[in-house]
Structures are given as C-alpha cells and as structure tokens.
C-alpha atoms as a PDB file:
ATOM      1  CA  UNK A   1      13.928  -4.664  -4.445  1.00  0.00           C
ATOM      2  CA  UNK A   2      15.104  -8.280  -4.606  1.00  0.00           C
ATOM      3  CA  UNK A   3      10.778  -8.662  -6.551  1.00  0.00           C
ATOM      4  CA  UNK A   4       7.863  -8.006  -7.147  1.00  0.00           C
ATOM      5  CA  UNK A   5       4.607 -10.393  -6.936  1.00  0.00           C
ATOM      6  CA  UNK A   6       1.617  -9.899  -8.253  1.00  0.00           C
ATOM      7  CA  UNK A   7      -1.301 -12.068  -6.871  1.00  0.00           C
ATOM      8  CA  UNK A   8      -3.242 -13.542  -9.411  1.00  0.00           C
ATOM      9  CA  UNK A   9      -6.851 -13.919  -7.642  1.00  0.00           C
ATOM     10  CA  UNK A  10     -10.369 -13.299  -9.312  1.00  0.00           C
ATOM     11  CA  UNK A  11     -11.385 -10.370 -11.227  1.00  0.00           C
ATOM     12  CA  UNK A  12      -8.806  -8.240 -10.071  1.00  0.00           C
ATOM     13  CA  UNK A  13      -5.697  -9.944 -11.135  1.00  0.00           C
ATOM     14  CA  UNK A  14      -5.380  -8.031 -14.857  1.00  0.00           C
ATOM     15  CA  UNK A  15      -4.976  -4.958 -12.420  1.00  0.00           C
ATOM     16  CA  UNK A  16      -2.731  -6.083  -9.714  1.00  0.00           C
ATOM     17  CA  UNK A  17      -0.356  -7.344 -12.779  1.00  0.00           C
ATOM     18  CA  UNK A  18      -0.708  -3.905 -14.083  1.00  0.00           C
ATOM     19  CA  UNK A  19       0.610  -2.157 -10.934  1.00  0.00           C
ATOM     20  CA  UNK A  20       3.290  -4.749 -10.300  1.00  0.00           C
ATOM     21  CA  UNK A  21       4.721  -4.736 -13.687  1.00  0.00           C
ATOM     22  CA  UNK A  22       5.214  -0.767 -13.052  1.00  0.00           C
ATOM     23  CA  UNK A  23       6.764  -1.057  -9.626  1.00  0.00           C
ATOM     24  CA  UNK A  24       9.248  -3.921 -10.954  1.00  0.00           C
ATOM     25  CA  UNK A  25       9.908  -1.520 -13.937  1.00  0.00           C
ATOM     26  CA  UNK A  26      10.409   1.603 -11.134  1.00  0.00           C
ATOM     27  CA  UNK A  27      12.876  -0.497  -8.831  1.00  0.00           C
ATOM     28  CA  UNK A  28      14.678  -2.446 -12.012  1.00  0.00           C
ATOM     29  CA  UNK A  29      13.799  -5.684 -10.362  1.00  0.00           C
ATOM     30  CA  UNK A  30      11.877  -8.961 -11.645  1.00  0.00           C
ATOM     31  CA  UNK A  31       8.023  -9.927 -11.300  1.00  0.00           C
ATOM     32  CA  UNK A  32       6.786 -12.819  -9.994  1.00  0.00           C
ATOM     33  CA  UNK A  33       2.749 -14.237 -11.200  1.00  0.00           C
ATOM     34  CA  UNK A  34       1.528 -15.908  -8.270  1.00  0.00           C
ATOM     35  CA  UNK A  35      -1.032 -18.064  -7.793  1.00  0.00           C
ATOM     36  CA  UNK A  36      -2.178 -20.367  -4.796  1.00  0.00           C
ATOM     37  CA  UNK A  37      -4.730 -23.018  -5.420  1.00  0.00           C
ATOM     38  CA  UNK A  38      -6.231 -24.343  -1.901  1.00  0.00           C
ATOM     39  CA  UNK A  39      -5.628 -28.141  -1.543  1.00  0.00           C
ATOM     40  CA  UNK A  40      -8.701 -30.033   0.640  1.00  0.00           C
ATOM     41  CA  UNK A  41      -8.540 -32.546   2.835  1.00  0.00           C
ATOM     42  CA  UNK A  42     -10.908 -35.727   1.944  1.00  0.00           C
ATOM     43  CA  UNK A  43     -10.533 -38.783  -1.212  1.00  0.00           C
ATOM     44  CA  UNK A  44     -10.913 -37.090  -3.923  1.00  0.00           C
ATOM     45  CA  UNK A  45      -8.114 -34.164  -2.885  1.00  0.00           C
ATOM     46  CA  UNK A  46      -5.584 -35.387  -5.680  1.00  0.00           C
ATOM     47  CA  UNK A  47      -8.283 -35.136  -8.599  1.00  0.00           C
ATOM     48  CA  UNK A  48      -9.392 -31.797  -6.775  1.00  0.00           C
ATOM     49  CA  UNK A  49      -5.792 -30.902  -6.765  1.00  0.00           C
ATOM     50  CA  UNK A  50      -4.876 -31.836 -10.164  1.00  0.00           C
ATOM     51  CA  UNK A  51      -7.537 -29.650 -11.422  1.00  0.00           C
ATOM     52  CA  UNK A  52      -7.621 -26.612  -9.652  1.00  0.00           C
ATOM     53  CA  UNK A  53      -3.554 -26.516 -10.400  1.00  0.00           C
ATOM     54  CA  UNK A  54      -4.189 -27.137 -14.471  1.00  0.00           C
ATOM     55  CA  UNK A  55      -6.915 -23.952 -14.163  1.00  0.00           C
ATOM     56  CA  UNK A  56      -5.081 -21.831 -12.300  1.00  0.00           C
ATOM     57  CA  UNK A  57      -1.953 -22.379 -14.767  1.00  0.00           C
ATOM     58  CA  UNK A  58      -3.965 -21.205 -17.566  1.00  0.00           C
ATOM     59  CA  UNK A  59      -5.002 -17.951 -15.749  1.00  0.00           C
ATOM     60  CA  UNK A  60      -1.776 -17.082 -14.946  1.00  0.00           C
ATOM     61  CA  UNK A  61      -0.058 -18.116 -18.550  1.00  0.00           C
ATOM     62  CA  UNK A  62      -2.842 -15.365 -19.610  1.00  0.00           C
ATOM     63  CA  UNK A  63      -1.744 -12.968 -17.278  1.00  0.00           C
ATOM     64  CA  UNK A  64       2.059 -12.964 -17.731  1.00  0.00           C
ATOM     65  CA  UNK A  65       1.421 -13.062 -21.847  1.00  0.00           C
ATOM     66  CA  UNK A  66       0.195  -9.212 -21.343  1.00  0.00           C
ATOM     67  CA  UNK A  67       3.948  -8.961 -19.080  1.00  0.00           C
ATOM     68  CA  UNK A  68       6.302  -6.495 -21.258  1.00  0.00           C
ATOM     69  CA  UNK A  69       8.949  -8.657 -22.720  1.00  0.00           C
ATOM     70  CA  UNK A  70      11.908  -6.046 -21.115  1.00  0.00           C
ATOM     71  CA  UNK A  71       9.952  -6.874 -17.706  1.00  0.00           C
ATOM     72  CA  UNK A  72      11.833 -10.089 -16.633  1.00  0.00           C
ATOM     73  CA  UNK A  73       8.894 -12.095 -14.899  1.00  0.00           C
ATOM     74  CA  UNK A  74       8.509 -15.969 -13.702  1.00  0.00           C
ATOM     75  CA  UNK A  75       5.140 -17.788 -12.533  1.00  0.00           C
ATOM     76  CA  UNK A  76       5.108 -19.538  -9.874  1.00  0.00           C
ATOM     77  CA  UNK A  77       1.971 -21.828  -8.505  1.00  0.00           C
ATOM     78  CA  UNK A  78       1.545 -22.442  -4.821  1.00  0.00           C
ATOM     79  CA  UNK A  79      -0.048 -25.283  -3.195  1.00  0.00           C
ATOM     80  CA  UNK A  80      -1.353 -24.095   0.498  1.00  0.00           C
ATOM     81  CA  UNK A  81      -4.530 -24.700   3.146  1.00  0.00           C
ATOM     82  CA  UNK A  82      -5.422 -21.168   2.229  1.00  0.00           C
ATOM     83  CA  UNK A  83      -4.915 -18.310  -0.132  1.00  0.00           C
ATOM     84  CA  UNK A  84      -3.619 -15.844   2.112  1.00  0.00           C
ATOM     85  CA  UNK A  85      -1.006 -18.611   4.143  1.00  0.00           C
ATOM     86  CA  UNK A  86       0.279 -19.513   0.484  1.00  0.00           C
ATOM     87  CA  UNK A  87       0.991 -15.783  -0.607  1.00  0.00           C
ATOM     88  CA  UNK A  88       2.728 -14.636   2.505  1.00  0.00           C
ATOM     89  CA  UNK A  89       4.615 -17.806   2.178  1.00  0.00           C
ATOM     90  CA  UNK A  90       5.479 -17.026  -1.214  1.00  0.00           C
ATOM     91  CA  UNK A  91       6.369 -13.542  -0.026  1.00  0.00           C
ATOM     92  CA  UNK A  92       8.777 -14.574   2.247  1.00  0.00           C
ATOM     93  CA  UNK A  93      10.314 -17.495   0.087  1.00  0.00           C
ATOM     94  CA  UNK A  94      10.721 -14.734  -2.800  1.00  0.00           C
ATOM     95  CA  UNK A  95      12.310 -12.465  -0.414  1.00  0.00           C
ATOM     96  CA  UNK A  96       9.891 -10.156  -2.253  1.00  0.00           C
ATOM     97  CA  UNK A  97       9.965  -6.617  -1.490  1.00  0.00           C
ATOM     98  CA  UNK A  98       6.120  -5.777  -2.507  1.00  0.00           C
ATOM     99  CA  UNK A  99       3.326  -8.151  -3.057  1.00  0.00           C
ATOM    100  CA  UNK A 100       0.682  -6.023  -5.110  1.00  0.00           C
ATOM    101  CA  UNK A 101      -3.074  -7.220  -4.822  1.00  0.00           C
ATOM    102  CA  UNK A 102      -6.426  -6.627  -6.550  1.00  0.00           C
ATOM    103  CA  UNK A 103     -10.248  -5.735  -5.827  1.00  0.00           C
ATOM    104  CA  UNK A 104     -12.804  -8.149  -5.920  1.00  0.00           C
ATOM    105  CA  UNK A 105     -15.677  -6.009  -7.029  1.00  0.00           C
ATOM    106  CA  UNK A 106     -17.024  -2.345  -6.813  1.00  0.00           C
ATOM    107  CA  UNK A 107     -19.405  -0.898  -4.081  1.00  0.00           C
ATOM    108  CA  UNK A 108     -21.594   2.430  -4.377  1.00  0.00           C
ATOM    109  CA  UNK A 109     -20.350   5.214  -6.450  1.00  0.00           C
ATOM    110  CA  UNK A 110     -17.417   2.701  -7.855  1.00  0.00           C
ATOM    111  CA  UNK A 111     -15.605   2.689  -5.249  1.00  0.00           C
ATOM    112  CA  UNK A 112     -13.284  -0.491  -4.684  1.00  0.00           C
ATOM    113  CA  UNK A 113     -14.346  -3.434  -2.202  1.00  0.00           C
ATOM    114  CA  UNK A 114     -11.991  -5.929  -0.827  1.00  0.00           C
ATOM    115  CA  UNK A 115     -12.389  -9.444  -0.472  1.00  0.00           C
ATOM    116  CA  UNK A 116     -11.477 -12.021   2.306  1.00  0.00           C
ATOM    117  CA  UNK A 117      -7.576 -12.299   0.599  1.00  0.00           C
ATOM    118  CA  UNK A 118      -7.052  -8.928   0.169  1.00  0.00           C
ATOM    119  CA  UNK A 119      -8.245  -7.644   3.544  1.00  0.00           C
ATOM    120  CA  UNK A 120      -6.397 -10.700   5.483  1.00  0.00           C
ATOM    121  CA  UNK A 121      -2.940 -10.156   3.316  1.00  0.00           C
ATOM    122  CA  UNK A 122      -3.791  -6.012   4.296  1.00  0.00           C
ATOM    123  CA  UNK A 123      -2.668  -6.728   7.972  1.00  0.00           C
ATOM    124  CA  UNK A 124       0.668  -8.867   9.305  1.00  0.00           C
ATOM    125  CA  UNK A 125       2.046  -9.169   5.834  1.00  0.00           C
ATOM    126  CA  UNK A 126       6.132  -9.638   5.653  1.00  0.00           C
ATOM    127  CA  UNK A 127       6.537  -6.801   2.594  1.00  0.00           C
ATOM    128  CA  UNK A 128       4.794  -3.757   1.641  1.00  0.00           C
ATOM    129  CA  UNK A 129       1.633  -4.130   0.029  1.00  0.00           C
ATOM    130  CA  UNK A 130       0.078  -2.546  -2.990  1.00  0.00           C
ATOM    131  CA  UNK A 131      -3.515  -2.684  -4.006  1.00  0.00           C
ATOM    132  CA  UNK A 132      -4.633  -2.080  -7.577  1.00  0.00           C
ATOM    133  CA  UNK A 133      -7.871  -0.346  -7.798  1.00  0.00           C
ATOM    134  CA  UNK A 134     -10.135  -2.342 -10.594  1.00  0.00           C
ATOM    135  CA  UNK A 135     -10.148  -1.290 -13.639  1.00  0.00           C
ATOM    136  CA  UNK A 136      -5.874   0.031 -13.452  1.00  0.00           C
ATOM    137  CA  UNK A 137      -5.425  -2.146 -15.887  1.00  0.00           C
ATOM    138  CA  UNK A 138      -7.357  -0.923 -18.631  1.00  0.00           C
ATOM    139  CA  UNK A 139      -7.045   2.906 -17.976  1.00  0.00           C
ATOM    140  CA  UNK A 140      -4.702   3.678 -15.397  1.00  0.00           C
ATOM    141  CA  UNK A 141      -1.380   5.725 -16.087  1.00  0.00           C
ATOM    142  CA  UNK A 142       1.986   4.596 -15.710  1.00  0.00           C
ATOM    143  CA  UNK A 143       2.639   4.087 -12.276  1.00  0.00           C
ATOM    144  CA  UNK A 144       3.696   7.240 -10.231  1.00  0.00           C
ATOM    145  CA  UNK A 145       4.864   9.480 -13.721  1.00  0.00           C
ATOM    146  CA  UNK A 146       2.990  12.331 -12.716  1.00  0.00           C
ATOM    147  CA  UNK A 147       2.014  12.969  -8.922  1.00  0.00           C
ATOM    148  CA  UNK A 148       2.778  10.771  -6.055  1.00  0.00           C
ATOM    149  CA  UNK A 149       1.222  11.547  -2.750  1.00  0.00           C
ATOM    150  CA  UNK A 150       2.135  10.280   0.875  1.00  0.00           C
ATOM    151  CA  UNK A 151       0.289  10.735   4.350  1.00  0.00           C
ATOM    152  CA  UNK A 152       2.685  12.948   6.209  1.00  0.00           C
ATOM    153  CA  UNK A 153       2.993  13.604  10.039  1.00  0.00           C
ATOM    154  CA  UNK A 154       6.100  13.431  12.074  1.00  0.00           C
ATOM    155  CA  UNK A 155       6.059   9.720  13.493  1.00  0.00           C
ATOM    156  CA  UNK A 156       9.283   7.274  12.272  1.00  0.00           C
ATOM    157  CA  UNK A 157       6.384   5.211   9.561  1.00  0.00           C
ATOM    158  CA  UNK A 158       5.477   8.552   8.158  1.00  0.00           C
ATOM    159  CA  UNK A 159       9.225   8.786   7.402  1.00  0.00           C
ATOM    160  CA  UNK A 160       9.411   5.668   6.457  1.00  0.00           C
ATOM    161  CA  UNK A 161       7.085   5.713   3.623  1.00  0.00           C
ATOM    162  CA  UNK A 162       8.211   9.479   2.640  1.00  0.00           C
ATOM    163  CA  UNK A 163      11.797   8.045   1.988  1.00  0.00           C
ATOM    164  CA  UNK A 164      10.072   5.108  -0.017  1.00  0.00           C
ATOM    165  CA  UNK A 165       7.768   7.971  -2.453  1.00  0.00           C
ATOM    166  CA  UNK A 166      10.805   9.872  -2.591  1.00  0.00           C
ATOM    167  CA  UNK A 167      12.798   6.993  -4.744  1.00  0.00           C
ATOM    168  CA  UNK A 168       9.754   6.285  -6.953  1.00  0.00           C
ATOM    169  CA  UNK A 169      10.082  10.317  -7.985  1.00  0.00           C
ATOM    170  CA  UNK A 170      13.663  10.183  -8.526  1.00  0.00           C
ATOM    171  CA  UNK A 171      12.989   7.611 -10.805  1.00  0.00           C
ATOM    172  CA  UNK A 172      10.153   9.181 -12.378  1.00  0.00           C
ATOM    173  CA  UNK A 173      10.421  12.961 -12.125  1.00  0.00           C
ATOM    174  CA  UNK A 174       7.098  13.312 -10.493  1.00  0.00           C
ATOM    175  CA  UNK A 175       6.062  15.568  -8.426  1.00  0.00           C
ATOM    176  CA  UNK A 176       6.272  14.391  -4.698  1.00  0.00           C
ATOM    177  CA  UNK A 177       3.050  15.609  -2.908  1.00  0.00           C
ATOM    178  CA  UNK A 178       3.770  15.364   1.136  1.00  0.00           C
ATOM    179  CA  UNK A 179       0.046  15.853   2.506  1.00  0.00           C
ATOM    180  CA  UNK A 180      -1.527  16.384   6.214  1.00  0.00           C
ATOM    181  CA  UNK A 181      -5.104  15.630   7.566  1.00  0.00           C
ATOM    182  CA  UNK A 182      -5.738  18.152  10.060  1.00  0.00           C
ATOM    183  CA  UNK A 183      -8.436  16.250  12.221  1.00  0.00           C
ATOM    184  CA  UNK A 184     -11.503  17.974  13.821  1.00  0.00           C
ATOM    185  CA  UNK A 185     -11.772  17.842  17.115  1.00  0.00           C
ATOM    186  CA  UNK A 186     -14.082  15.910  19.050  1.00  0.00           C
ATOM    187  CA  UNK A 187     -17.387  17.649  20.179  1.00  0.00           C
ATOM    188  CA  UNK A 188     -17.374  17.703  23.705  1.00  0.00           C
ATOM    189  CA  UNK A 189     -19.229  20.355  26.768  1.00  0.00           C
ATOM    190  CA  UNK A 190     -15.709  20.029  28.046  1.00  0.00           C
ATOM    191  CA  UNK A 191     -14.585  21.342  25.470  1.00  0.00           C
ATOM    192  CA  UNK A 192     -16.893  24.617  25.244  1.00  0.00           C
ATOM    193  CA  UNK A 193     -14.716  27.020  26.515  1.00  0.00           C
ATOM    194  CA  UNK A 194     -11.920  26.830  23.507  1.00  0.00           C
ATOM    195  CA  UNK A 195     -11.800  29.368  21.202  1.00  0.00           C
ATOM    196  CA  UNK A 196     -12.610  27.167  18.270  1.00  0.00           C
ATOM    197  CA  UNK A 197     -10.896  29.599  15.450  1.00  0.00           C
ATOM    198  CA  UNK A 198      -7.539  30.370  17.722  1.00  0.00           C
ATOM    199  CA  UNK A 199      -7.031  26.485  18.132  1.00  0.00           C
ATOM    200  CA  UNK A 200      -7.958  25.588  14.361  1.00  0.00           C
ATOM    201  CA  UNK A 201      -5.052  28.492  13.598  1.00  0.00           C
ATOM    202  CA  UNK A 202      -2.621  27.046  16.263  1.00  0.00           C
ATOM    203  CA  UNK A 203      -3.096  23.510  15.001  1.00  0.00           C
ATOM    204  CA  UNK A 204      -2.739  24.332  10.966  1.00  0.00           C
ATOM    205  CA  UNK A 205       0.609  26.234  12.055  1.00  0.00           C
ATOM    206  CA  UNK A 206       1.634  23.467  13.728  1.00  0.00           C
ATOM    207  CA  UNK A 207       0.962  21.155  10.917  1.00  0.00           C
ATOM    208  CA  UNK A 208       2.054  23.451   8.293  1.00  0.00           C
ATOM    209  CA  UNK A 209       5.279  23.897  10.671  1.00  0.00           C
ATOM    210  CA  UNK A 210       6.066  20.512  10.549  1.00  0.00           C
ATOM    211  CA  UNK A 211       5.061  19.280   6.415  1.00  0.00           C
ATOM    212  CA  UNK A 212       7.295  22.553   5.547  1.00  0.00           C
ATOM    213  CA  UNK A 213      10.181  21.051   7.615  1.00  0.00           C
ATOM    214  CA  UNK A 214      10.126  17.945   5.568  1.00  0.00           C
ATOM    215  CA  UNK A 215       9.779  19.385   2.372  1.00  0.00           C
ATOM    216  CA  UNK A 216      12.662  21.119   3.014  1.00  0.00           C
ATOM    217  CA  UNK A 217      14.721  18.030   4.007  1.00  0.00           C
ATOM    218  CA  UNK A 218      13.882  16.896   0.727  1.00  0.00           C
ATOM    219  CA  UNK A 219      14.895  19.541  -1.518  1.00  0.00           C
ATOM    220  CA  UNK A 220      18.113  18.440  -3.643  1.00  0.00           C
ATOM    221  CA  UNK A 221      16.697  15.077  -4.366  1.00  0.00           C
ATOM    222  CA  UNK A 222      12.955  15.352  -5.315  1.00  0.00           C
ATOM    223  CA  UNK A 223      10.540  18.421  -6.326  1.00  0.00           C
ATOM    224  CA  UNK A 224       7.854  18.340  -3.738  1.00  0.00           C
ATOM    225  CA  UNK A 225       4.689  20.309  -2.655  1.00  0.00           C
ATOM    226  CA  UNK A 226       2.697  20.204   0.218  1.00  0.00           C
ATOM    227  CA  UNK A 227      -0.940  20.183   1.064  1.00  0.00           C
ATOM    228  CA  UNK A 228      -2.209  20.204   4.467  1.00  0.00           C
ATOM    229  CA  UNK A 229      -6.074  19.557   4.338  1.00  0.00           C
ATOM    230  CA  UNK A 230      -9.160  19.814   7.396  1.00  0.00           C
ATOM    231  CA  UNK A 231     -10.692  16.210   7.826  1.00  0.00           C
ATOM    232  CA  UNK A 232     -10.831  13.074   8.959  1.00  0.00           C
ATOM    233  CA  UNK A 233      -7.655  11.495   7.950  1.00  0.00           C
ATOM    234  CA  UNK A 234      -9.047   8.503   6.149  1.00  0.00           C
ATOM    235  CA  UNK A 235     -11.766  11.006   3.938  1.00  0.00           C
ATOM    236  CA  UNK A 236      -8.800  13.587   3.236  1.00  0.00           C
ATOM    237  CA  UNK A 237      -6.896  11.029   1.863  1.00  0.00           C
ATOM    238  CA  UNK A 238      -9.165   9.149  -0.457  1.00  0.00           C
ATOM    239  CA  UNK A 239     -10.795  12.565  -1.751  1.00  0.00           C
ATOM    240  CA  UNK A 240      -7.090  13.750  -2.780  1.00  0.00           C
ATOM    241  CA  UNK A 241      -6.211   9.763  -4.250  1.00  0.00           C
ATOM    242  CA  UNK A 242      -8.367  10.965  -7.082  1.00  0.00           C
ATOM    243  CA  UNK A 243      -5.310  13.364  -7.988  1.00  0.00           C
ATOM    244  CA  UNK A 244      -2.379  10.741  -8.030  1.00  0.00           C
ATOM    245  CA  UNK A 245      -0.781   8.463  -9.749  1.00  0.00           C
ATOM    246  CA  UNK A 246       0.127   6.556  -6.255  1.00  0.00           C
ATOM    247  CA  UNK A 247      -0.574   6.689  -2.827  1.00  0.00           C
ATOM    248  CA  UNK A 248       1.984   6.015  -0.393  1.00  0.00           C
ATOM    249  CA  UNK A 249       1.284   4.954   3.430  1.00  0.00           C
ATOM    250  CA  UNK A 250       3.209   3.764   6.644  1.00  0.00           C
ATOM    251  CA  UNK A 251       1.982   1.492   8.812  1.00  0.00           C
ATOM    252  CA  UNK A 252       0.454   1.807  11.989  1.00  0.00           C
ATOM    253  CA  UNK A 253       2.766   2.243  14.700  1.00  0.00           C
ATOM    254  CA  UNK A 254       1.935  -0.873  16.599  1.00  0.00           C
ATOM    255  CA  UNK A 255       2.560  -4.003  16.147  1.00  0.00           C
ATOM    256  CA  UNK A 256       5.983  -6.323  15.051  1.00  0.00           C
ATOM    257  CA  UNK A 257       8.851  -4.944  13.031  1.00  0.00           C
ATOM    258  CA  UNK A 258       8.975  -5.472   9.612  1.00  0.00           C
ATOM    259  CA  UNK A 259       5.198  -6.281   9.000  1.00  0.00           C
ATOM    260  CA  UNK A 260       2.655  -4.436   7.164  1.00  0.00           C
ATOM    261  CA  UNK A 261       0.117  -3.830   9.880  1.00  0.00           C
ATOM    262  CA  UNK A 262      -2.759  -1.255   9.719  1.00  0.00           C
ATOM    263  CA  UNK A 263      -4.900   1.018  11.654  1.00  0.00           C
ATOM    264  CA  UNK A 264      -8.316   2.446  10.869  1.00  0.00           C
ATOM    265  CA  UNK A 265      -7.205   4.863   8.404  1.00  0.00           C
ATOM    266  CA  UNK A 266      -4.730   2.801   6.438  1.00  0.00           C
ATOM    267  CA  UNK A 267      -7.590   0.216   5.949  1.00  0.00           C
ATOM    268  CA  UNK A 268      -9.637   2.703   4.650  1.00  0.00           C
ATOM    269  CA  UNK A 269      -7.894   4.489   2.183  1.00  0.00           C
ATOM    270  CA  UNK A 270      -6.661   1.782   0.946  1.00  0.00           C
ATOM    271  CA  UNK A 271      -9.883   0.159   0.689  1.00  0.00           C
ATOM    272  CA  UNK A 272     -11.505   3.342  -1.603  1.00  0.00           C
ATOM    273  CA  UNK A 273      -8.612   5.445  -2.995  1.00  0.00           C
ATOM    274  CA  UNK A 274      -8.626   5.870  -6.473  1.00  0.00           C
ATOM    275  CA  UNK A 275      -5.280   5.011  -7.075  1.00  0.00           C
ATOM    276  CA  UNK A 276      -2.745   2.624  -6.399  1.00  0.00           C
ATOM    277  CA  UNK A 277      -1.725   2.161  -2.482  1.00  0.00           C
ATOM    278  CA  UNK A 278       1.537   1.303  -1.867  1.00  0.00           C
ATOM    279  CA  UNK A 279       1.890   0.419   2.357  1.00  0.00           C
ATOM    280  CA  UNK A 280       5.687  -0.150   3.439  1.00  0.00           C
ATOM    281  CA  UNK A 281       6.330  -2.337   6.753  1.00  0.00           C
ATOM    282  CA  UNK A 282       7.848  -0.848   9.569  1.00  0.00           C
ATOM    283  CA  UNK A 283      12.008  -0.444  10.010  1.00  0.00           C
ATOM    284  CA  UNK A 284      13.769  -3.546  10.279  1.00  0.00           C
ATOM    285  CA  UNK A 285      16.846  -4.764  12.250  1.00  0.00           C
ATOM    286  CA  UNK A 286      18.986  -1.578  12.817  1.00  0.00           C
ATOM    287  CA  UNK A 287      15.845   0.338  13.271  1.00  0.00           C
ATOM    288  CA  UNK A 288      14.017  -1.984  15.620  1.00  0.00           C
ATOM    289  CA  UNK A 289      15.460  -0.911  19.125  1.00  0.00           C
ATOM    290  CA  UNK A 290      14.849   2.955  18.190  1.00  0.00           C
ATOM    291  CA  UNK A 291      10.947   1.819  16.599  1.00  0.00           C
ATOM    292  CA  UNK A 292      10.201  -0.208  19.920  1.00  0.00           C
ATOM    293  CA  UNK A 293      11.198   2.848  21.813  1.00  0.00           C
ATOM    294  CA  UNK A 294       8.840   5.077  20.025  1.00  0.00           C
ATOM    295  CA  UNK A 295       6.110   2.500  20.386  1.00  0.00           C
ATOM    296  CA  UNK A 296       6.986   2.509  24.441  1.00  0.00           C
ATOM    297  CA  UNK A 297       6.863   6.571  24.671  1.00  0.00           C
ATOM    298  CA  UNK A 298       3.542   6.432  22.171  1.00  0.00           C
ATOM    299  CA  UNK A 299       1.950   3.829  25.044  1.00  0.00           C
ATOM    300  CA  UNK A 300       3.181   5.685  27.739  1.00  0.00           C
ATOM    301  CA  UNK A 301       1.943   8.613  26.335  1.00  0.00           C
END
C-alpha cells in the first residue's frame, strides 16, 4: 500500500483512526489524517474559511496525538466544494490504497448508521474503502488478529477480495474464514412443482463444491475454514460480522475498473456489520479486458 487515510469527520473519526492506524500497521505503510473543510461561495467566504480551517486543525492535531509513534502518519487539510469531492481527491492525490471512514450515529439495537459522506464515498470511490463501526475505537481488537471473514462465491471480485483477506492473515496468523450465503428462493406458483428439499441439497453441494475448491487453493499460505450459511446474503453476513475481527467484500460487478462500487448487499453489510468492512475496487489495468468480459457474459446472461 503506497497509504492509508483516515477521514476525520464527526463523531466517528476516533474510530476510523483506529481502523486505519491497524491497516497501515498490517501493510507497513504510512497514515494520512484527513480533513476537508467546505469553502462557500458569498463575502464573508475568507473569514468562513479561515475559521472552519483553524477548527478543523485542532480536531485532527487531537486525532493524530492518539497515532502510535512507530505508525509514521502526516495530516493533511483539504479545501473543497464538498466533503466527499475533497476526500476522493485526496485519495487519488495520496495514491492511497484504502481510505477508512466512520459512522455518524447508531440506529435500533446499536446498529451503525451512515451519513451523507460516508454513504456518497461508499459508491465510485478510487481505493478500497473501510468503515469503522462506532465505538472501534474504544473497544475493538486489533485489526484482523483473530478471525477474518470474506463473502465468497466464484465471480473475479469475490477473488479479488479473497486474495486481499488472505495477506492481512499472513500477516496476522488469523484464521481466514471464506463464507457463502445460500439464498432462498423466490416464492413463486411457478415454482410449485420443485421438490423444495432435493433443490436446497443440490444448491448447498454446489456451494459447498465451490467454497471447498477455494479453500483448497489456499492451503500453503493461510489456515482457512469455511462456512456456507441459508439466507439472504446481506442478513448472513452481518449476523456472522459479530464473529470477526474484519470483514472483507468485493465490489459489485458492474460498473468502471478500479472503483469501489456497490450493490444492495455490499451497502448493507457494510452499513450494520459489527466489525470493520474492508471493500477492495475492482482489477485494474492488466485485469480490465478479462473483468469487462465477465461483465459482457454476466449481461448477456
């Protein structure tokens, strides 16, 4: 990783410094404390300005004071038109490898709640994206020391973000936790006929066929278990979060290379797990042709 960047924005900033300073510990990389103060239009936009960069300089002086001194780190202050244009420009000026964001508040039964900047950055950003569920900060564990999970199925963004879990274990000795959502079927009269059980067993074999295949690839460089699990996708996933240290996810498999975009899932889980989510873009310049021709057999399909 050439950094990490940890967004300093509202209540949620002591946690996304948390999980930064663990993934630019993990990679042996730098940390960057980021902050973008908006800049209005109107007279009084230099006083305004003047201001809002002098309050945001204390935050972040706060925040990188609670940095481990072995954890080389900089600060950097952003002037932009909004929040989310001046951290995916920072992003790409930093060349940074993972921008790691915060919650803004809690919803029913504590579960996390994103705000406008988090959910924008969430979709078209130019690095993978991790979001810090609140409260990391004060009582979460190192970052990926014990169990690290990712969403497995056999598309190239499942493999994608399996190769990316697989380095945080080396690193860590975790346990690497591939796991499957066996959906249920949609309830249709068309459907009547099937013999329910027969294609529940034909689907977990098929499943179970294909997360044993890539545990096996993976044997020699990681210890790794699998789980395959009935459910909607985005449920199975946040239900099981509650187990790891870190989440990891692909991206949906639509959109341009090299972005973070998600689908309904991914913005889900990583809108309630209960533990870090790390999302990694899609594959990138020697990868592109063979990505675009999955996407065209995916449409076609």
């Amino acid at each position: 990783m050439h950094a990490v960047i940890a967004a300093a924005h509202g209540p949620g900033a002591r946690d996304a410094v948390a999980v930064a300073v663990d993934l630019a510990r993990l990679h042996e990389t730098s940390l960057v404390i980021a902050g973008v103060y908006v800049v209005p239009a109107g007279p009084y936009a230099r006083a305004y300005e003047h201001a809002a960069r002098e309050a945001l300089r204390q935050e972040l002086e706060q925040l990188c004071e609670a940095v481990p001194p072995a954890v080389p780190h900089t600060m950097v202050l952003h002037a932009c038109s909004s929040a989310v244009r001046g951290l995916r420009e920072l992003a790409e000026s930093e060349q940074a490898d993972a921008l790691v964001v915060g919650p803004t508040h809690r919803g029913r039964l504590g579960r996390v709640i994103h705000g406008d900047v988090t959910a924008s950055l969430l979709h078209g950003a130019p690095c993978a994206i991790a979001v810090a569920p609140r409260g990391w900060a004060d009582g979460g564990v190192p970052l990926g020391r014990r169990v690290v999970g990712v969403a497995w199925d056999d598309s190239r963004e499942a493999q994608m973000a399996l190769d990316e879990a697989c380095r945080v274990v080396q690193r860590t000795g975790a346990v690497l936790r591939l796991i499957h959502a066996v959906e249920p079927l949609p309830t249709s009269a068309e459907l009547s006929w099937v013999d329910d059980e027969a294609l529940a067993e034909s689907r977990h074999e098929r499943a179970r066929a294909l997360i044993d295949e890539a545990a096996a690839d993976l044997r020699g460089r990681c210890l790794a278990e699998t789980a395959v699990l009935d459910g909607p996708a985005a449920g199975v996933l946040g239900d099981v979060s509650e187990e790891l240290d870190l989440l990891v996810l692909g991206s949906r498999a639509y959109g341009p290379l090299t972005r973070v975009l998600l689908g309904s899932v991914s913005t889900r889980v990583a809108h309630h797990a209960a533990c870090p989510v790390l999302v990694v873009p899609r594959p990138a310049d020697g990868d592109a042709g063979a990505a675009a021709g999955d996407d065209a057999a995916r449409a076609a399909g």
